[in-house]
N, C-alpha and C. Protein backbone atom coordinates (compact mmCIF):
# COMPACT_ATOMS: atom_id res chain seq x y z
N UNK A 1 93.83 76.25 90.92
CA UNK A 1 92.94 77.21 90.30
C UNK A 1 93.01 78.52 91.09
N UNK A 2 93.63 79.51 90.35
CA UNK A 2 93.27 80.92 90.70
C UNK A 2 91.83 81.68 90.99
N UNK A 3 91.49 81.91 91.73
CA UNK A 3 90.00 83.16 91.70
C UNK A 3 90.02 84.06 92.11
N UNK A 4 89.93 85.49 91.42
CA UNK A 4 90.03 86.90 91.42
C UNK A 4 89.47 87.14 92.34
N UNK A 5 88.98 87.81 93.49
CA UNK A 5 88.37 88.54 94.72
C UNK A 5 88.13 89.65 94.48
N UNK A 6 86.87 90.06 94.56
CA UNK A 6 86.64 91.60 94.82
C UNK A 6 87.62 92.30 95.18
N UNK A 7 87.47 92.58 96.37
CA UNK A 7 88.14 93.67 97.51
C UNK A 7 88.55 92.91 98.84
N UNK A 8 90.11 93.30 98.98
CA UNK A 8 90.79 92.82 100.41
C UNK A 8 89.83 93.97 101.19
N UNK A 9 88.63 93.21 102.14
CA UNK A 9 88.07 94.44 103.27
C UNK A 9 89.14 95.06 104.23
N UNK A 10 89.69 93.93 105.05
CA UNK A 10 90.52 94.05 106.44
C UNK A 10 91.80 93.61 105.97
N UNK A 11 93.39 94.35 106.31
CA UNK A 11 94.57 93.45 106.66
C UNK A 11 95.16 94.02 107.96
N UNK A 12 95.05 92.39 108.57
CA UNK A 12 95.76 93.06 110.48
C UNK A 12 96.95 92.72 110.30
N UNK A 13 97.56 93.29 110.45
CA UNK A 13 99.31 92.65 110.87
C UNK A 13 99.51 92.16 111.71
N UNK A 14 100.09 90.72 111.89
CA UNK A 14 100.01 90.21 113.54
C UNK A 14 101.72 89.85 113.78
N UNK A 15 102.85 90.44 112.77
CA UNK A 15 104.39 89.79 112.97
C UNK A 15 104.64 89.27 112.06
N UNK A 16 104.83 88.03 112.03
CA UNK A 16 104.80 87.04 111.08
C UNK A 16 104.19 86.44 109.86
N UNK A 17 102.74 87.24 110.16
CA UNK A 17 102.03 87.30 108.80
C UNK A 17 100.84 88.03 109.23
N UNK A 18 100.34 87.93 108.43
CA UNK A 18 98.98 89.00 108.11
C UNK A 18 97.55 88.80 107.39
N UNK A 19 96.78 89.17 108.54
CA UNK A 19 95.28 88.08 107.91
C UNK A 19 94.70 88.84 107.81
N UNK A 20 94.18 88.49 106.43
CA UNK A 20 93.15 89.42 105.53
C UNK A 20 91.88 89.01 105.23
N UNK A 21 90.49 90.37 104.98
CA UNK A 21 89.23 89.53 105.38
C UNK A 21 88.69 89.76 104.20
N UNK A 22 88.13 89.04 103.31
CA UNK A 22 87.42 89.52 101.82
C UNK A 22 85.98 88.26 101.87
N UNK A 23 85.63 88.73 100.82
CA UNK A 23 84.38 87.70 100.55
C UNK A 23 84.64 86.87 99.55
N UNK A 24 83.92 85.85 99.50
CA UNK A 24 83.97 84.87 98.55
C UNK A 24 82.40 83.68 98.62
N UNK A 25 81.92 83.76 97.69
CA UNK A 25 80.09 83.52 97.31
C UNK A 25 79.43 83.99 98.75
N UNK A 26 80.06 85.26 98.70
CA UNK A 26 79.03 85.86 99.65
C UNK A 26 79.41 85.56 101.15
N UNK A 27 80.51 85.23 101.82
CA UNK A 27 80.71 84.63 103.15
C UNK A 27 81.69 84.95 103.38
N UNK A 28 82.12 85.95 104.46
CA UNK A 28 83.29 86.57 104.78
C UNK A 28 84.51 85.70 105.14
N UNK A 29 85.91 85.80 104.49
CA UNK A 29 86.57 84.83 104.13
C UNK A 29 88.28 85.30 105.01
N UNK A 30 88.89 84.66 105.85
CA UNK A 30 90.04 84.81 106.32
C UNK A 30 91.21 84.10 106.14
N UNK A 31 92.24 85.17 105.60
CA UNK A 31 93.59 84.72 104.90
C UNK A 31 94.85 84.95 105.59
N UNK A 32 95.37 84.19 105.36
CA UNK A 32 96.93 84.46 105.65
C UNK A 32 97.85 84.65 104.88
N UNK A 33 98.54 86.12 104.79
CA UNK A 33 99.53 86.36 103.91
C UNK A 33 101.06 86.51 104.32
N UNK A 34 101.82 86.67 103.48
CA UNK A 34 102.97 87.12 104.13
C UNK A 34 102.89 88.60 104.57
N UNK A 35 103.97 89.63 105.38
CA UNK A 35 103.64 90.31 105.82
C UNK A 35 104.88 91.37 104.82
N UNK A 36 105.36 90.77 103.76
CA UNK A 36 105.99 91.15 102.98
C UNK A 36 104.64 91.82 101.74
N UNK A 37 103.51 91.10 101.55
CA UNK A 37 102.41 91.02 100.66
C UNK A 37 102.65 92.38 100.43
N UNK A 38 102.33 93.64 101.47
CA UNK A 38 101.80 95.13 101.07
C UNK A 38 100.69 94.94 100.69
N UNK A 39 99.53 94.62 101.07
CA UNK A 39 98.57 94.77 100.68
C UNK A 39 97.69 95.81 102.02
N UNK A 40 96.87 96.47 100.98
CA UNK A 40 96.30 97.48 101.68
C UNK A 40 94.43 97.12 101.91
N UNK A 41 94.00 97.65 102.80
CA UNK A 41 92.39 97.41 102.48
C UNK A 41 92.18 98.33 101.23
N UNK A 42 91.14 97.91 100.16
CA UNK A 42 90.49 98.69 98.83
C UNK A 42 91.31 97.53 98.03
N UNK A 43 92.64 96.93 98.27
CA UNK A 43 93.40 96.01 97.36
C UNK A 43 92.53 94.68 96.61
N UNK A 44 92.94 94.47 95.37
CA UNK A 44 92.41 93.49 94.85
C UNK A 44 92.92 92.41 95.60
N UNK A 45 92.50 91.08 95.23
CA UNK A 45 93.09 90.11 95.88
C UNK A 45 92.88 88.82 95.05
N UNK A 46 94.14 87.48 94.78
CA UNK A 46 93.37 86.78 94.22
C UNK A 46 93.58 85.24 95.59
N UNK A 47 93.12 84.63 95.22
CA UNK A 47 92.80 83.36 96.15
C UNK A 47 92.99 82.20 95.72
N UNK A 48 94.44 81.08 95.90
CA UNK A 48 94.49 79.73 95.06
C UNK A 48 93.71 79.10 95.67
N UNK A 49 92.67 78.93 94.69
CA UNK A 49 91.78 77.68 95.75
C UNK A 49 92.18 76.11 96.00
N UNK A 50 93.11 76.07 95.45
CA UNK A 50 93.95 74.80 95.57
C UNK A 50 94.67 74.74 97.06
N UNK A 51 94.82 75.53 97.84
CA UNK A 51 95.18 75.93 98.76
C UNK A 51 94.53 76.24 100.21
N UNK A 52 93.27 76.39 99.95
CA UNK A 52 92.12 76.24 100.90
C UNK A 52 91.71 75.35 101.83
N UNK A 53 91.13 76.01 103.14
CA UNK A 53 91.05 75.09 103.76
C UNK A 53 89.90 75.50 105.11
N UNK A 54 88.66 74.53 104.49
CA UNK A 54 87.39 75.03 105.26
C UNK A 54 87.37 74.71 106.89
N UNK A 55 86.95 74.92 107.53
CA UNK A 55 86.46 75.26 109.32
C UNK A 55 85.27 74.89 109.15
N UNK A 56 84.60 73.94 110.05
CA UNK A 56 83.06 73.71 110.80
C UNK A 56 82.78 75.24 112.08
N UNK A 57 82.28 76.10 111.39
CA UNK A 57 82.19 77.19 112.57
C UNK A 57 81.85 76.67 113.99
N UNK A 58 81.15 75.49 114.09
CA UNK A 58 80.69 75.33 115.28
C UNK A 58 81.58 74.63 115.96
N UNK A 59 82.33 73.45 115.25
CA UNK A 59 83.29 72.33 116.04
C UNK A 59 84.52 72.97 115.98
N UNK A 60 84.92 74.05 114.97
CA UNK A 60 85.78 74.61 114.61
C UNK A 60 87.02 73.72 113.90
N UNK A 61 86.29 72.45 113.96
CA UNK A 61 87.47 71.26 113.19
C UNK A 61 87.35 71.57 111.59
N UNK A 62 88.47 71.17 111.24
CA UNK A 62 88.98 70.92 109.64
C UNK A 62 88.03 70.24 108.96
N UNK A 63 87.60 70.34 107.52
CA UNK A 63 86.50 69.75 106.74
C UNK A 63 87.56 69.50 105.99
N UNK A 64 87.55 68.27 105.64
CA UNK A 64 88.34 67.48 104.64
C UNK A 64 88.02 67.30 103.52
């Protein structure tokens, strides 16, 4: 499943790829793209949520 995103806020370039910061139900959300993407901050963005993959902020472990 595809879901449209507002607005790419942040893209850092780090080399190898490039992590981008947008929202999603309200909770600031961090991506990894290729660094081929071109994506700019103001850029739309969409998000496979099939592809996702949540963090415990506190344990910082994987939620399955």
């Amino acid at each position: 499943m595809i879901k449209e995103l507002k607005v790419c806020d942040v893209v850092e370039p780090t080399g190898t790829e490039a992590l981008i910061t947008t929202q999603f139900n309200k909770q600031d959300v961090t991506g990894r793209v290729s660094p081929e993407s071109k994506l700019n901050a103001g850029d739309n963005v969409k998000l496979n949520l099939s592809r996702i993959v949540f963090f415990d902020p506190t344990t910082e472990q994987r939620i399955k």
